[in-house]
PDB file of N, CA and C in Angstrom:
ATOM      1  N   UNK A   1      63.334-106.052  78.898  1.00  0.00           N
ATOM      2  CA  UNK A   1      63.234-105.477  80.207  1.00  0.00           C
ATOM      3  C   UNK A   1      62.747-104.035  80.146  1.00  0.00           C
ATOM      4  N   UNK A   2      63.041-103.378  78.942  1.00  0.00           N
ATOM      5  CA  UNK A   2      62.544-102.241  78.900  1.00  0.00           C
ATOM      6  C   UNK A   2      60.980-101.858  79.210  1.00  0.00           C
ATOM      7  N   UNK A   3      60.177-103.027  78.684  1.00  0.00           N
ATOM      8  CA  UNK A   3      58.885-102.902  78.627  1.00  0.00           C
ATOM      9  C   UNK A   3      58.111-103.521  79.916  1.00  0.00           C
ATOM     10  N   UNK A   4      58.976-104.044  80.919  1.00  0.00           N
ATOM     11  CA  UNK A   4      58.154-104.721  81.987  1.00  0.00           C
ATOM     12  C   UNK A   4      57.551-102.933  82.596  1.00  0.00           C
ATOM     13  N   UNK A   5      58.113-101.882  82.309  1.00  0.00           N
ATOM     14  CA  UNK A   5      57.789-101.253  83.628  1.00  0.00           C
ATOM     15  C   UNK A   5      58.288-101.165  84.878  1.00  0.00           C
ATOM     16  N   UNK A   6      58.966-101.791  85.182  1.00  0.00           N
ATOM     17  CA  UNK A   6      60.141-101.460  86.180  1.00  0.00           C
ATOM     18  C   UNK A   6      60.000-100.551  86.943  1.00  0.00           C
ATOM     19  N   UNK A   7      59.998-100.154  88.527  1.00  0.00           N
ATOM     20  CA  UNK A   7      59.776 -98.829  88.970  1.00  0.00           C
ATOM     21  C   UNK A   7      61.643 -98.678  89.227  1.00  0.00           C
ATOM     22  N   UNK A   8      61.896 -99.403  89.822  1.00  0.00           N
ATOM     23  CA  UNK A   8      63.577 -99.793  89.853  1.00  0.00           C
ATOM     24  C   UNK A   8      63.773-100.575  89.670  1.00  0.00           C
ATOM     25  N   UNK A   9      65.099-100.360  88.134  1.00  0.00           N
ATOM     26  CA  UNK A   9      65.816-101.426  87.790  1.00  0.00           C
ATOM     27  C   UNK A   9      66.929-102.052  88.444  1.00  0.00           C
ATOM     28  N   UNK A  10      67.236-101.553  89.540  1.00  0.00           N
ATOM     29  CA  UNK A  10      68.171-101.940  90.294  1.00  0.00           C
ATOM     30  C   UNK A  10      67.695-103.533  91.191  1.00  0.00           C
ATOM     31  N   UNK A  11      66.128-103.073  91.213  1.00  0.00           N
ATOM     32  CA  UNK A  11      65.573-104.241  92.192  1.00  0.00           C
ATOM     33  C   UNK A  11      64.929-105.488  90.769  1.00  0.00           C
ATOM     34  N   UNK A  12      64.901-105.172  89.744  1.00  0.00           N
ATOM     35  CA  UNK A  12      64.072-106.205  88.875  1.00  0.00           C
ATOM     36  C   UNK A  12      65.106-107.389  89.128  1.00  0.00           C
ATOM     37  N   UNK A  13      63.804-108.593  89.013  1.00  0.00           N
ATOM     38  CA  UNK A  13      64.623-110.086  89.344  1.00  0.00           C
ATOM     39  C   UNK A  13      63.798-110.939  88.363  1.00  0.00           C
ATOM     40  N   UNK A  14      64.884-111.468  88.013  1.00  0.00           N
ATOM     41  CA  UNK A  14      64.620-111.964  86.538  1.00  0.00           C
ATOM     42  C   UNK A  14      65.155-113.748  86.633  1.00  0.00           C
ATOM     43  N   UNK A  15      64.752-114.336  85.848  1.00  0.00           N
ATOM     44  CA  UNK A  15      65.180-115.882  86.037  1.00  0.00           C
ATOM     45  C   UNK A  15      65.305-115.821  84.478  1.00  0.00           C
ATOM     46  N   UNK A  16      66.726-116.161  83.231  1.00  0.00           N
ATOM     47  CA  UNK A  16      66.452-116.516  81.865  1.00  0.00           C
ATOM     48  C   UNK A  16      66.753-117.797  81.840  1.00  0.00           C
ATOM     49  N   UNK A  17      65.549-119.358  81.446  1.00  0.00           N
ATOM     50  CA  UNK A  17      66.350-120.837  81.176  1.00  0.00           C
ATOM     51  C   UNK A  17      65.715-120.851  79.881  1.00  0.00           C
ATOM     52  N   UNK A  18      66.849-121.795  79.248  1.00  0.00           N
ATOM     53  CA  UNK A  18      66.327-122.326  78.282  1.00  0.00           C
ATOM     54  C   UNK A  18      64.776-122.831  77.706  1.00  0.00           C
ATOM     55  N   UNK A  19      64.438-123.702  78.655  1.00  0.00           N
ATOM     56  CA  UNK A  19      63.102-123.745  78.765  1.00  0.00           C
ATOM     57  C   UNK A  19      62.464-124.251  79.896  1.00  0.00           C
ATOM     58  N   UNK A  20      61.114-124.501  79.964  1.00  0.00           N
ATOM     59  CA  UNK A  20      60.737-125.510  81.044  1.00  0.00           C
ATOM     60  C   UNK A  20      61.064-126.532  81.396  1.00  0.00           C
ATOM     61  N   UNK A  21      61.750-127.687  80.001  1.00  0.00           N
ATOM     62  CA  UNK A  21      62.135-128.852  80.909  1.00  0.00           C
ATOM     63  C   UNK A  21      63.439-128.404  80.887  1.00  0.00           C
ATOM     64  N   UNK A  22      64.479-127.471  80.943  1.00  0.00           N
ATOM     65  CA  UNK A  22      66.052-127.464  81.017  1.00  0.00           C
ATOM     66  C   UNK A  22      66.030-126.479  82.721  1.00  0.00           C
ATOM     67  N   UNK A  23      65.698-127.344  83.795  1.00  0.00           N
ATOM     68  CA  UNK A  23      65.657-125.665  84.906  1.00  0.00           C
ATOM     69  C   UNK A  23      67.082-126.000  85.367  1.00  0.00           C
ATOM     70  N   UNK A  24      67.880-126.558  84.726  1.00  0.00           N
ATOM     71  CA  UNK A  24      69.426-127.120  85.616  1.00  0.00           C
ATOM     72  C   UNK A  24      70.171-125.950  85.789  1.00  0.00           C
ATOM     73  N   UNK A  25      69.747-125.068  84.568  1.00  0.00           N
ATOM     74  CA  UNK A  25      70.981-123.678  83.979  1.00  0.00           C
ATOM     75  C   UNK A  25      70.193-122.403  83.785  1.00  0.00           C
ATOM     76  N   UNK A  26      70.559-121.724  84.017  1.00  0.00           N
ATOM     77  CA  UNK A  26      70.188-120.339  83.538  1.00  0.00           C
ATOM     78  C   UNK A  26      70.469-118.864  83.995  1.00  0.00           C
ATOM     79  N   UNK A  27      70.256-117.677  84.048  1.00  0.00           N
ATOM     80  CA  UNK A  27      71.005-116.839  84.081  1.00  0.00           C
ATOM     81  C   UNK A  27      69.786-115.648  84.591  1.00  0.00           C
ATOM     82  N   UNK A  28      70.659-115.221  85.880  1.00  0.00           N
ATOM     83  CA  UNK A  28      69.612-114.892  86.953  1.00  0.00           C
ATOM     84  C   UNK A  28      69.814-113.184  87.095  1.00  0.00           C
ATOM     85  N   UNK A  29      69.091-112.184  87.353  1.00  0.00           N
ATOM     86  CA  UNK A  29      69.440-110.653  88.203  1.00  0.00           C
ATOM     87  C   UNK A  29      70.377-110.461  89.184  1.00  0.00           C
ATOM     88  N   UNK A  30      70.767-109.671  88.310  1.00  0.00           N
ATOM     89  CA  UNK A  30      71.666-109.230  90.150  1.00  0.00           C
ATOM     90  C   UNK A  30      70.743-109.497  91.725  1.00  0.00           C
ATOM     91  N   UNK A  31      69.639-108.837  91.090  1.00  0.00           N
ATOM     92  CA  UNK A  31      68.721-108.438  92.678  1.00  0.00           C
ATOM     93  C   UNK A  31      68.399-109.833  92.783  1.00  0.00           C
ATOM     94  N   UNK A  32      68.145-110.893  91.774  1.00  0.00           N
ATOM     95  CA  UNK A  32      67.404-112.382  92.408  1.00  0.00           C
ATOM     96  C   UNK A  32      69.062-112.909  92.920  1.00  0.00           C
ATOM     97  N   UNK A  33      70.194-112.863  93.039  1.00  0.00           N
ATOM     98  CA  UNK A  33      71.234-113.885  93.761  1.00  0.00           C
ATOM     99  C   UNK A  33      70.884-113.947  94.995  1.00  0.00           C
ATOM    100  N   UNK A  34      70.686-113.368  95.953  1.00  0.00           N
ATOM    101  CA  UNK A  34      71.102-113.189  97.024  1.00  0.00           C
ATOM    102  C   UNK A  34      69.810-114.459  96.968  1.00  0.00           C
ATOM    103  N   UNK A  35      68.538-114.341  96.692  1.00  0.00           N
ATOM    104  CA  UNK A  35      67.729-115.303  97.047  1.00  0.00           C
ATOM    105  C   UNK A  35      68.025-116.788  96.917  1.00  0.00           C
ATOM    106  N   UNK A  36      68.537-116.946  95.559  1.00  0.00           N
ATOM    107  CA  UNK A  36      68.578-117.974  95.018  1.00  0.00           C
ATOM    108  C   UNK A  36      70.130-118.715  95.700  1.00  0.00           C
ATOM    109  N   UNK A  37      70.964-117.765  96.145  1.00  0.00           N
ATOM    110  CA  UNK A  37      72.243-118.272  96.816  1.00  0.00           C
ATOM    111  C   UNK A  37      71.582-119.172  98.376  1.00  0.00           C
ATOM    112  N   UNK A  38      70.275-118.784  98.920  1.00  0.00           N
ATOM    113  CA  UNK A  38      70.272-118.913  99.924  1.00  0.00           C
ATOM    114  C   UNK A  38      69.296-120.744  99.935  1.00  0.00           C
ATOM    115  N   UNK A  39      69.252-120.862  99.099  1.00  0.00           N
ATOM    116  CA  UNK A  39      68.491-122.094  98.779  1.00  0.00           C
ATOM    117  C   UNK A  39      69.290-123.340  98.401  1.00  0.00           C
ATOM    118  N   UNK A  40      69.479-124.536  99.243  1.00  0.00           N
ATOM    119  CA  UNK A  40      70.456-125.762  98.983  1.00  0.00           C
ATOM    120  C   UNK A  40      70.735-126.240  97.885  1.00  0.00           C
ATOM    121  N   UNK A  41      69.310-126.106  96.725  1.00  0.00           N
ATOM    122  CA  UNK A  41      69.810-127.289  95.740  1.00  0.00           C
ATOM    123  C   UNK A  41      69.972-125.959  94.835  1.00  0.00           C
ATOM    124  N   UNK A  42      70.446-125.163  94.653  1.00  0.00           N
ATOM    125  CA  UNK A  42      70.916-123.869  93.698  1.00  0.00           C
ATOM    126  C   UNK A  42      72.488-123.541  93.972  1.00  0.00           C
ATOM    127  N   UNK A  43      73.038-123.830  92.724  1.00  0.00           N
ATOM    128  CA  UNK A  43      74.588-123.291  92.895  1.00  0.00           C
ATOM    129  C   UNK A  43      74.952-122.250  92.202  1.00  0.00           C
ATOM    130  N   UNK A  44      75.564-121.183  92.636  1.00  0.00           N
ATOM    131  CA  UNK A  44      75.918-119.781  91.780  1.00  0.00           C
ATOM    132  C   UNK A  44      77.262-120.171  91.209  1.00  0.00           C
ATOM    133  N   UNK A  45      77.314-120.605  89.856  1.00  0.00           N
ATOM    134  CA  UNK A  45      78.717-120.633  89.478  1.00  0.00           C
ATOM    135  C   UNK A  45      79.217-119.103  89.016  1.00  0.00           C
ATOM    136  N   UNK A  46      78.716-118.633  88.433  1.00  0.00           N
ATOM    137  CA  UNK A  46      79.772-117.023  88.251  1.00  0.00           C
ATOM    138  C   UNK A  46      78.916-115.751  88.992  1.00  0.00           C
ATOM    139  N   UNK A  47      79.432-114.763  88.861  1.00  0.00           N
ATOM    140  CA  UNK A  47      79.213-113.636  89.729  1.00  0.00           C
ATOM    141  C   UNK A  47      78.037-112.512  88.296  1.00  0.00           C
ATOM    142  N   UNK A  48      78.044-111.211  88.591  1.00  0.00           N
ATOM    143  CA  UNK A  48      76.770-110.685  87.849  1.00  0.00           C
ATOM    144  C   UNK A  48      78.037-110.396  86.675  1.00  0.00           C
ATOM    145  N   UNK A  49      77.531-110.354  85.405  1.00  0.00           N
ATOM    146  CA  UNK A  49      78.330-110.323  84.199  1.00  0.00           C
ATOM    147  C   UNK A  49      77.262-109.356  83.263  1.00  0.00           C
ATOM    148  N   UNK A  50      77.865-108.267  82.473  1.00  0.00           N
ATOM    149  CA  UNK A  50      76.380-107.952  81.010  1.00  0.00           C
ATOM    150  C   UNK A  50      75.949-108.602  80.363  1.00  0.00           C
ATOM    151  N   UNK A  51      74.753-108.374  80.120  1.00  0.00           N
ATOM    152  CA  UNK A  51      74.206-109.145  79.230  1.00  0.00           C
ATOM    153  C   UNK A  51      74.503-109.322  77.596  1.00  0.00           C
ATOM    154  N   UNK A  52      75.046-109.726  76.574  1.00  0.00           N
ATOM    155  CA  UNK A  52      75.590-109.545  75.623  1.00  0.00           C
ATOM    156  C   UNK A  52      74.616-109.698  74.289  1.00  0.00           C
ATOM    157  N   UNK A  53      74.908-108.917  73.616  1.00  0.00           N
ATOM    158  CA  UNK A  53      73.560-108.751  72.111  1.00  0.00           C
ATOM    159  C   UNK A  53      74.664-108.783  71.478  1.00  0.00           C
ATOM    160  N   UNK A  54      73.841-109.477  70.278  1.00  0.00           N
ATOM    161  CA  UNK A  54      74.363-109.423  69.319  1.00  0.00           C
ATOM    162  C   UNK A  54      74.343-108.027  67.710  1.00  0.00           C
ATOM    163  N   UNK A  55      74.466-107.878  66.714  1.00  0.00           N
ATOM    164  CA  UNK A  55      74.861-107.063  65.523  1.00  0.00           C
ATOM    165  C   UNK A  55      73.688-106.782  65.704  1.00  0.00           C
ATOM    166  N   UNK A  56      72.315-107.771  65.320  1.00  0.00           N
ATOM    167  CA  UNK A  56      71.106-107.879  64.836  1.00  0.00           C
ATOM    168  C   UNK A  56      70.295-107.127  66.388  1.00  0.00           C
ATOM    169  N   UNK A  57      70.595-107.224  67.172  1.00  0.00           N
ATOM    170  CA  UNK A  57      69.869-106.435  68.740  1.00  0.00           C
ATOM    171  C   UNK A  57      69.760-107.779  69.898  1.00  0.00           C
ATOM    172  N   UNK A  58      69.513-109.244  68.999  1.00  0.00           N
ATOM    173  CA  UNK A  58      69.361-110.232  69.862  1.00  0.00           C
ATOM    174  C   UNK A  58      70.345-110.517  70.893  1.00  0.00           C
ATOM    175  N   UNK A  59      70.470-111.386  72.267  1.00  0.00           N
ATOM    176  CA  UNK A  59      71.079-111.527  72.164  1.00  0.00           C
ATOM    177  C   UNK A  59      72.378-112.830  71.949  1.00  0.00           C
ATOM    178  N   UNK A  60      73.347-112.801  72.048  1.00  0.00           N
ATOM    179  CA  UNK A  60      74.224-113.864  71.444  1.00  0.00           C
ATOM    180  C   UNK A  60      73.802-115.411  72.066  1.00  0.00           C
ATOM    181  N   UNK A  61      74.145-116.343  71.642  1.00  0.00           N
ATOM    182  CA  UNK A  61      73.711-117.559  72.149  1.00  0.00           C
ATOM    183  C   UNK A  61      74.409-117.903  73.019  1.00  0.00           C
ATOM    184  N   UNK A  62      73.940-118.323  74.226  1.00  0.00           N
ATOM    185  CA  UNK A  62      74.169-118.379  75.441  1.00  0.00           C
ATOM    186  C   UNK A  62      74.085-119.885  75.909  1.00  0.00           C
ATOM    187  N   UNK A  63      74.097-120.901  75.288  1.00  0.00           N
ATOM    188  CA  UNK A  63      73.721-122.217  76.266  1.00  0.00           C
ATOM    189  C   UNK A  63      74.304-123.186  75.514  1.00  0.00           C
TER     190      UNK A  63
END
């Protein structure tokens, strides 16, 4: 995220899935919920959380 350029990071909206065929799950921006809450077949199971890295800078496995 550092490198998109960002004018505000408060507003960047981000979508992370596994891949193209996995779109069931994945882990969204603060600034993209409000959109994605407003759409029927999208369910928000948890609220905005940090993002977690691991030792190496990556981050931890998530799925």
């Amino acid at each position: 995220m550092k490198k998109c350029c960002a004018l505000n990071p408060a507003r960047f909206r981000f979508l992370r899935i596994p891949d193209t065929l996995h779109l069931d799950r994945g882990y969204a921006s603060e600034a993209l919920l409000p959109e994605l809450a407003a759409l029927e077949r999208v369910k928000i199971l948890s609220g905005p959380e940090p993002m977690r890295f691991g030792a190496d800078g990556l981050e931890d496995p998530w799925w």
